[in-house]
Protein backbone atom coordinates (compact mmCIF):
# COMPACT_ATOMS: atom_id res chain seq x y z
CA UNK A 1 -5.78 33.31 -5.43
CA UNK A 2 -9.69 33.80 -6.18
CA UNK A 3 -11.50 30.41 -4.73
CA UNK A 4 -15.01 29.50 -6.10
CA UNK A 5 -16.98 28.01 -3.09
CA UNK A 6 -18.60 24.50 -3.85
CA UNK A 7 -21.59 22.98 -1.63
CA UNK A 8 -20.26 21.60 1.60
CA UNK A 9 -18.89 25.13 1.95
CA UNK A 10 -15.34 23.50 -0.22
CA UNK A 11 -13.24 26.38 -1.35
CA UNK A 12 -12.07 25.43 -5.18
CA UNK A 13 -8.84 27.69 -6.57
CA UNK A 14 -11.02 29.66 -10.00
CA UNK A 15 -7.57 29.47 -11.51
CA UNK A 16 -6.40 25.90 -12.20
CA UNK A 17 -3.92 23.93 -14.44
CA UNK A 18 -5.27 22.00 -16.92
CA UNK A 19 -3.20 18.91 -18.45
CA UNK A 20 -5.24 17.64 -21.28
CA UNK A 21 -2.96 16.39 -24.21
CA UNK A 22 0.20 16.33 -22.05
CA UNK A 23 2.00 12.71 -22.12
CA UNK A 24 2.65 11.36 -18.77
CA UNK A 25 6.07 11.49 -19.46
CA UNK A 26 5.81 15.70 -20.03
CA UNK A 27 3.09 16.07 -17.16
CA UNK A 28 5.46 15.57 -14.41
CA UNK A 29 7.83 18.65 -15.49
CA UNK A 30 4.89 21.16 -16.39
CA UNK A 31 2.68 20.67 -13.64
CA UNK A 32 5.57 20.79 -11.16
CA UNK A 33 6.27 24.11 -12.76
CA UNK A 34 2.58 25.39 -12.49
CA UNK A 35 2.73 24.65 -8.77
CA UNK A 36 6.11 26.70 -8.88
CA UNK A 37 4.22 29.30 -10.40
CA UNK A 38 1.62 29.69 -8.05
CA UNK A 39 -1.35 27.34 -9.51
CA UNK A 40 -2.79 25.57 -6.63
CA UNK A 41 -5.56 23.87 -8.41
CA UNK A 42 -4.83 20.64 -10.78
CA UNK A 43 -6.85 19.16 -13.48
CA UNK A 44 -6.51 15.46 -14.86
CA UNK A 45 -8.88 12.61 -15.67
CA UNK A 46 -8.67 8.96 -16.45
CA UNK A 47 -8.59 9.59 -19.72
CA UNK A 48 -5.62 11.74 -19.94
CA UNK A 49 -3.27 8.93 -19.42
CA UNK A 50 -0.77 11.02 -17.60
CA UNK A 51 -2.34 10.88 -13.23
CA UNK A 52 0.95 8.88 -12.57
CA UNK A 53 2.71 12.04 -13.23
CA UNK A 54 0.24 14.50 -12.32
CA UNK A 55 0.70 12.55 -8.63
CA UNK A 56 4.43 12.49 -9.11
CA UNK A 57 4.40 16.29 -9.33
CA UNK A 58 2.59 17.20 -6.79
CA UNK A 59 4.66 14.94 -4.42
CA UNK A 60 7.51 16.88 -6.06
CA UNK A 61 5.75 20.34 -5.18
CA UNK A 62 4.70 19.63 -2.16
CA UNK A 63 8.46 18.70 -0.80
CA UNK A 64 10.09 21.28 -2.90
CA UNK A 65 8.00 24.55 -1.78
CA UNK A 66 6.06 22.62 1.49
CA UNK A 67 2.78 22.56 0.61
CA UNK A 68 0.29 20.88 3.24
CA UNK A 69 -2.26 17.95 1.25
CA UNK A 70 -4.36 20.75 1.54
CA UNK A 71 -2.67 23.20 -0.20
CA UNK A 72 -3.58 21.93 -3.55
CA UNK A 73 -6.70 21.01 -5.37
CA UNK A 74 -7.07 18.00 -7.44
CA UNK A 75 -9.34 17.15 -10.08
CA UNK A 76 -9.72 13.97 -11.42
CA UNK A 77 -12.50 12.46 -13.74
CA UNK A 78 -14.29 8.70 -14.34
CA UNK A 79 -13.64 7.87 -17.87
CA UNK A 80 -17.82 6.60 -18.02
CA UNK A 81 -17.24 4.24 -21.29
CA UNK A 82 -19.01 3.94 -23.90
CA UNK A 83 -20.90 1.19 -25.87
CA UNK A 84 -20.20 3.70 -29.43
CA UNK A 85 -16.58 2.93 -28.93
CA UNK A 86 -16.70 -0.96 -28.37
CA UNK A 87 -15.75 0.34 -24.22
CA UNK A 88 -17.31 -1.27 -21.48
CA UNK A 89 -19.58 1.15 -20.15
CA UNK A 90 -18.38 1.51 -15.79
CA UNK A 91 -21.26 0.29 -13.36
CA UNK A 92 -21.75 1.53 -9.80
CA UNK A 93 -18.95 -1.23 -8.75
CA UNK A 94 -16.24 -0.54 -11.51
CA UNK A 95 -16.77 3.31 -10.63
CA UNK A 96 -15.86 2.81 -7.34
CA UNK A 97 -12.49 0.62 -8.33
CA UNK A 98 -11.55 3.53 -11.12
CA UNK A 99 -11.45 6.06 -8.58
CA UNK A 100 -9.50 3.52 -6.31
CA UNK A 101 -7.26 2.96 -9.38
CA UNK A 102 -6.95 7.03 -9.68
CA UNK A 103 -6.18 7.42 -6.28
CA UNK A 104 -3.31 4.91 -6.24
CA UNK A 105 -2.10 6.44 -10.20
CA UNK A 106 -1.90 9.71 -8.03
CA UNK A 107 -0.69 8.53 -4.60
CA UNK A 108 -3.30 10.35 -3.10
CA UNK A 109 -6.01 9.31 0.01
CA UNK A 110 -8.46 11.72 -1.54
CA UNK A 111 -9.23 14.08 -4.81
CA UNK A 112 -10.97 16.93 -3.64
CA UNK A 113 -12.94 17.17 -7.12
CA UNK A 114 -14.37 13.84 -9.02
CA UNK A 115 -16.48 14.46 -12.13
CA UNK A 116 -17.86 11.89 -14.85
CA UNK A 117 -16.09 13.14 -17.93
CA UNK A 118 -19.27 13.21 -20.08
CA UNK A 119 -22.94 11.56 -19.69
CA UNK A 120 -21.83 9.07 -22.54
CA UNK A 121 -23.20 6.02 -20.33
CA UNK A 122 -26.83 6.80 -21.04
CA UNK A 123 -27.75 3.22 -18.74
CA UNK A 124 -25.36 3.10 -15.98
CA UNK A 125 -25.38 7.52 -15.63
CA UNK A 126 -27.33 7.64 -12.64
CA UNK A 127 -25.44 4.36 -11.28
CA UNK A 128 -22.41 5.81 -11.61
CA UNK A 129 -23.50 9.01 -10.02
CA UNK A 130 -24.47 6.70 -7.04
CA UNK A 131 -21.31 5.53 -6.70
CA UNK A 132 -20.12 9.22 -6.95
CA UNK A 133 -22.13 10.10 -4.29
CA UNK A 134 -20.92 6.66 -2.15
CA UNK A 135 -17.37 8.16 -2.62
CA UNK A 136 -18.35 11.20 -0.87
CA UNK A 137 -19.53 9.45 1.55
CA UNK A 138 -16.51 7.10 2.38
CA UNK A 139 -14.49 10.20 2.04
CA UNK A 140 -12.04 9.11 -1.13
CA UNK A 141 -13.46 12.37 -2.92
CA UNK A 142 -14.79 15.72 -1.25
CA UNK A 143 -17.38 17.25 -3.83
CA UNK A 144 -18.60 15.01 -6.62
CA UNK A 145 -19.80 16.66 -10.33
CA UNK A 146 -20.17 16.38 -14.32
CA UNK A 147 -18.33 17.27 -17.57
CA UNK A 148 -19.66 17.86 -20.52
CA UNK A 149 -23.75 17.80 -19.07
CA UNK A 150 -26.81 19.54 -20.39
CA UNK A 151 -29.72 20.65 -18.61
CA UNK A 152 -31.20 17.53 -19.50
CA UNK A 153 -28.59 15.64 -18.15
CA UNK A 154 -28.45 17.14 -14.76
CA UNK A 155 -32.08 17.13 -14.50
CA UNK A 156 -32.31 13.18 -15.23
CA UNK A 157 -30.14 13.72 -11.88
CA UNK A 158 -32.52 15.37 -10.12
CA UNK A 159 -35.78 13.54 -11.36
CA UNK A 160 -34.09 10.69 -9.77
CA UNK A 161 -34.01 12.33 -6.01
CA UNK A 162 -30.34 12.67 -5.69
CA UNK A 163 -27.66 14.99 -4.85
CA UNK A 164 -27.37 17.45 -7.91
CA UNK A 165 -23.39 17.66 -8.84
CA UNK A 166 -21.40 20.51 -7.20
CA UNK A 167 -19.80 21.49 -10.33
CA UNK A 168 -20.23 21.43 -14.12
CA UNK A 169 -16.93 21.46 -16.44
CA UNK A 170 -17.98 22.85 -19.79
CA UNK A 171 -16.50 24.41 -22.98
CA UNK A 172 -16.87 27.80 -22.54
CA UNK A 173 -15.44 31.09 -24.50
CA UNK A 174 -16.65 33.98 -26.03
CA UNK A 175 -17.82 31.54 -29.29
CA UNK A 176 -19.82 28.90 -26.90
CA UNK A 177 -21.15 31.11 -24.04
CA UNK A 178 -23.89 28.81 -23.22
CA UNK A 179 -26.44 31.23 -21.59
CA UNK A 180 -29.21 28.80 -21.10
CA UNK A 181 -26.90 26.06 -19.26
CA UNK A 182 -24.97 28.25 -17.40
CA UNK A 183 -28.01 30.40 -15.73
CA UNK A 184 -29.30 26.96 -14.99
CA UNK A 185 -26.45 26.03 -13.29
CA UNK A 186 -26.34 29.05 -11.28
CA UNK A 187 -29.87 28.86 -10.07
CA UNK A 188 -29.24 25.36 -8.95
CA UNK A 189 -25.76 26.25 -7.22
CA UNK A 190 -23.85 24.02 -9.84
CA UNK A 191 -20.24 25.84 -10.08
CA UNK A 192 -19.18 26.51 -13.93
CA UNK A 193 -15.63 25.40 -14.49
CA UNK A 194 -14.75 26.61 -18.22
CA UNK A 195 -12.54 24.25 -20.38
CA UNK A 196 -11.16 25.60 -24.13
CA UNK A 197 -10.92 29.26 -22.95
CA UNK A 198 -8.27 29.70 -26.00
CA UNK A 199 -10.78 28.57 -28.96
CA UNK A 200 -11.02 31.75 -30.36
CA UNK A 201 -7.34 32.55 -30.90
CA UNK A 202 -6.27 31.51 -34.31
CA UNK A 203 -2.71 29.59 -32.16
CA UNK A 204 -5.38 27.12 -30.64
CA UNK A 205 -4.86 23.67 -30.92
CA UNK A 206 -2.38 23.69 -33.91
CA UNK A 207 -0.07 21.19 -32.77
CA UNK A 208 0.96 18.43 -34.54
CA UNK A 209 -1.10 15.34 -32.58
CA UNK A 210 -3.89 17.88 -31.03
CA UNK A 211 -6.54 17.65 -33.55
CA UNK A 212 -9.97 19.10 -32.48
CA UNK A 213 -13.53 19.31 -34.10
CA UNK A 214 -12.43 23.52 -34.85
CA UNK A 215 -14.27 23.43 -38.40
CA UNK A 216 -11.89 24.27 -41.43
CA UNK A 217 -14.38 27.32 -41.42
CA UNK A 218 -13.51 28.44 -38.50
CA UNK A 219 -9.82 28.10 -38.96
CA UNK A 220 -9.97 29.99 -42.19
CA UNK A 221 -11.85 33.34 -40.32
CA UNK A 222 -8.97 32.55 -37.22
CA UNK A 223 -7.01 35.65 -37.88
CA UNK A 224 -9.61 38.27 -38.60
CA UNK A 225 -12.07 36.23 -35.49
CA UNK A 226 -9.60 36.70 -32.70
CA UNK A 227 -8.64 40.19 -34.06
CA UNK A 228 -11.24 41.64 -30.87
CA UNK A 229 -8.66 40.15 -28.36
CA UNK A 230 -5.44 41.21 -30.27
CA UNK A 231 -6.79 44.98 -29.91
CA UNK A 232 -8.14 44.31 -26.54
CA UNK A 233 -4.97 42.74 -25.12
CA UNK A 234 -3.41 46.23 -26.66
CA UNK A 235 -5.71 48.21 -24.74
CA UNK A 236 -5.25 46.51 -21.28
CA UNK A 237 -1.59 45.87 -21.58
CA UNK A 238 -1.79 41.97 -21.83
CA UNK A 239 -2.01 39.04 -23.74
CA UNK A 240 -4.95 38.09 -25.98
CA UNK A 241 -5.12 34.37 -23.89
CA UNK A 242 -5.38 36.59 -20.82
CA UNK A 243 -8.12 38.51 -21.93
CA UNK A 244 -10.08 35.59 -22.92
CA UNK A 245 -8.67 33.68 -19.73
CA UNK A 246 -10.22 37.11 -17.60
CA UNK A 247 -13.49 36.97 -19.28
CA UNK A 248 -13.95 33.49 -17.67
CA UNK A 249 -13.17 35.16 -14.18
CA UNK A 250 -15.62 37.92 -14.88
CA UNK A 251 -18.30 35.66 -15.50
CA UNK A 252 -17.69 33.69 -12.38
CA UNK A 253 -16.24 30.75 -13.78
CA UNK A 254 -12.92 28.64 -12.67
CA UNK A 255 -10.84 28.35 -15.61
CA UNK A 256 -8.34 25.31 -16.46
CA UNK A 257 -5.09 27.21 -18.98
CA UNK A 258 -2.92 24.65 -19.89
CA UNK A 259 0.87 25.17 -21.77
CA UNK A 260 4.02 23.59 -22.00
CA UNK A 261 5.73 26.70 -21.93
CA UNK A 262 7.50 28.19 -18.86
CA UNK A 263 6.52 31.73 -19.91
CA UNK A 264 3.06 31.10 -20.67
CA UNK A 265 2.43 29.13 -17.50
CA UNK A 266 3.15 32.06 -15.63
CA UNK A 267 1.48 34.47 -17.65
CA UNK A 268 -1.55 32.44 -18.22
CA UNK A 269 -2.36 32.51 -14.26
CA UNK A 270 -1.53 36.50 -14.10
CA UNK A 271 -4.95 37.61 -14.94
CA UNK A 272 -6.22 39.53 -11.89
CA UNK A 273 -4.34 42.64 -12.70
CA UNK A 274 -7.05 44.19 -15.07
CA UNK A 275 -10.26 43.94 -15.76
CA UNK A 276 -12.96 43.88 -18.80
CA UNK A 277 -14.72 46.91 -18.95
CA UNK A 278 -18.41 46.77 -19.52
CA UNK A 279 -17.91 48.13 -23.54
CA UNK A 280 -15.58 45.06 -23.88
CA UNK A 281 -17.99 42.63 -22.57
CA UNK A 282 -20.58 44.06 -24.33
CA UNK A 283 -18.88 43.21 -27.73
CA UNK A 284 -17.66 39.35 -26.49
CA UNK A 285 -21.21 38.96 -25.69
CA UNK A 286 -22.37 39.05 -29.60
CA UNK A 287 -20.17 36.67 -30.22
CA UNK A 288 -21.83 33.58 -29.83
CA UNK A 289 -21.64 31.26 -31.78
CA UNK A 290 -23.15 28.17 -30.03
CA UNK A 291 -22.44 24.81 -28.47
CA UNK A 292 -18.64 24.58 -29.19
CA UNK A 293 -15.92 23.34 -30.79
CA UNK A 294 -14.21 20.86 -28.30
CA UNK A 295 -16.86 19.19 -27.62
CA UNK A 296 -20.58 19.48 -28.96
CA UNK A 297 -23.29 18.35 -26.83
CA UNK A 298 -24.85 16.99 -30.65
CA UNK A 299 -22.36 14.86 -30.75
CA UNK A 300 -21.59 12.90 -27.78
CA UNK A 301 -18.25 11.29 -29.88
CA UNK A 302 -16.81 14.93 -29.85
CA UNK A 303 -14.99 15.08 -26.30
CA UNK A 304 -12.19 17.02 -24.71
């Protein structure tokens, strides 16, 4: 498995399972299945609603195929509030106790990843970066980072003389590249973690109950936008969600697929086989077409 390294020399899995939109009830069965599969990094957050079976599955993995704590990667996220919403935004002290409340929703001493899900809490963002950095300390999380930051963000980080986040987890596909951001967060050793990867395929998010902010426009051009990967995923022999889910690789980013589906689990994290030959990347790189869908940084009531 590829690993990404984080600061504090941390060695990250690039290809992870993401569990956004799975109940807690379904999360158990799934993830238990991408651990069977070979996925040794896990993605959840506070907001996801389902950590008591993200834990439950890897206690599950871990005694079914004996896997060592440190076998697997976990990824959690502070759910930061927000005043928009009628939500109490989290201070430096309730920061602390939602991690404690993560850890005990996962059964876990530790997360090895802890971001703040999106810089919504424009007040309390540097205090609860604090008490991101406190957690680090006390050793309840082992790198500390942000979801959903700008450049502006991260430098509001800086300005204030602390740590600057290990890791950055951003929409990003061939529609919302995000050149600016991510050469900023490779100059400042920031890792990219890409969340959405499937956004251009005309299949994503058209589910019953997983509504996004995909315009109407850009449903409408789905089948002729996504065409690219259908005749790519010819050429190499794959799947159009592994070509996009390759791209990520080849740009150095960790990547989070998610599915229900047996099949697709499996196939999702088979995408070191081939590669993207320059011509290909040449043409995803025109494609462009800005901030995102999932989340727009315009709009911080737009998150994933």
């Amino acid at each position: 498995m590829m690993q990404l390294t984080l600061n504090q020399d941390i060695q990250m899995p690039m290809i992870g399972f993401g569990t956004y939109l799975i109940t807690n009830d379904e999360v158990k069965t799934v993830v238990l299945e991408a651990l069977r599969s070979g996925y040794r990094h896990i993605d959840t957050a506070e907001a996801y609603g389902n950590e008591e079976g993200v834990g439950q599955a890897i206690q599950a993995g871990r005694q079914e195929l004996g896997l060592a704590r440190k076998d697997i990667f976990v990824t959690t996220k502070l759910w930061p509030g927000n005043d928009a919403w009628g939500q109490p935004v989290k201070t430096y002290q309730s920061t602390i106790e939602s991690l404690n409340q993560s850890l005990s929703n996962l059964k876990l001493d530790y997360v090895d990843l802890y971001l703040i899900h999106a810089p919504l809490a424009k007040d309390q963002r540097l205090e609860q970066w604090k008490a991101l950095v406190a957690l680090r300390q006390m050793g309840k999380v082992r790198a500390i980072g942000v979801s959903n930051f700008n450049i502006t963000h991260i430098e509001e980080i800086k300005s204030a003389g602390l740590p600057l986040p290990d890791a950055n987890q951003i929409e990003l596909h061939p529609w919302s590249q995000k050149p600016a951001l991510t050469s900023y967060l490779r100059d400042h050793n920031i890792a990219s973690i890409a969340y959405s990867s499937l956004v251009p395929l005309s299949t994503w998010r058209t589910a019953p109950g997983q509504d996004s902010a995909k315009t109407d426009a850009m449903k409408q051009a789905g089948a002729e936008a996504d065409s690219p990967f259908k005749i790519m995923a010819q050429k190499y022999g794959v799947s159009e969600a592994q070509v996009l889910l390759r791209w990520g690789l080849q740009k150095g980013y960790a990547i989070l697929p998610k599915s229900t589906n047996k099949t697709r689990i499996r196939q999702n994290s088979d995408v070191l086989s081939f590669e993207i030959d320059d011509a290909d990347l040449t043409v995803i790189e025109k494609m462009d077409r800005g901030d995102g869908v999932a989340w727009s940084f315009g709009d911080p009531t737009k998150v994933s």
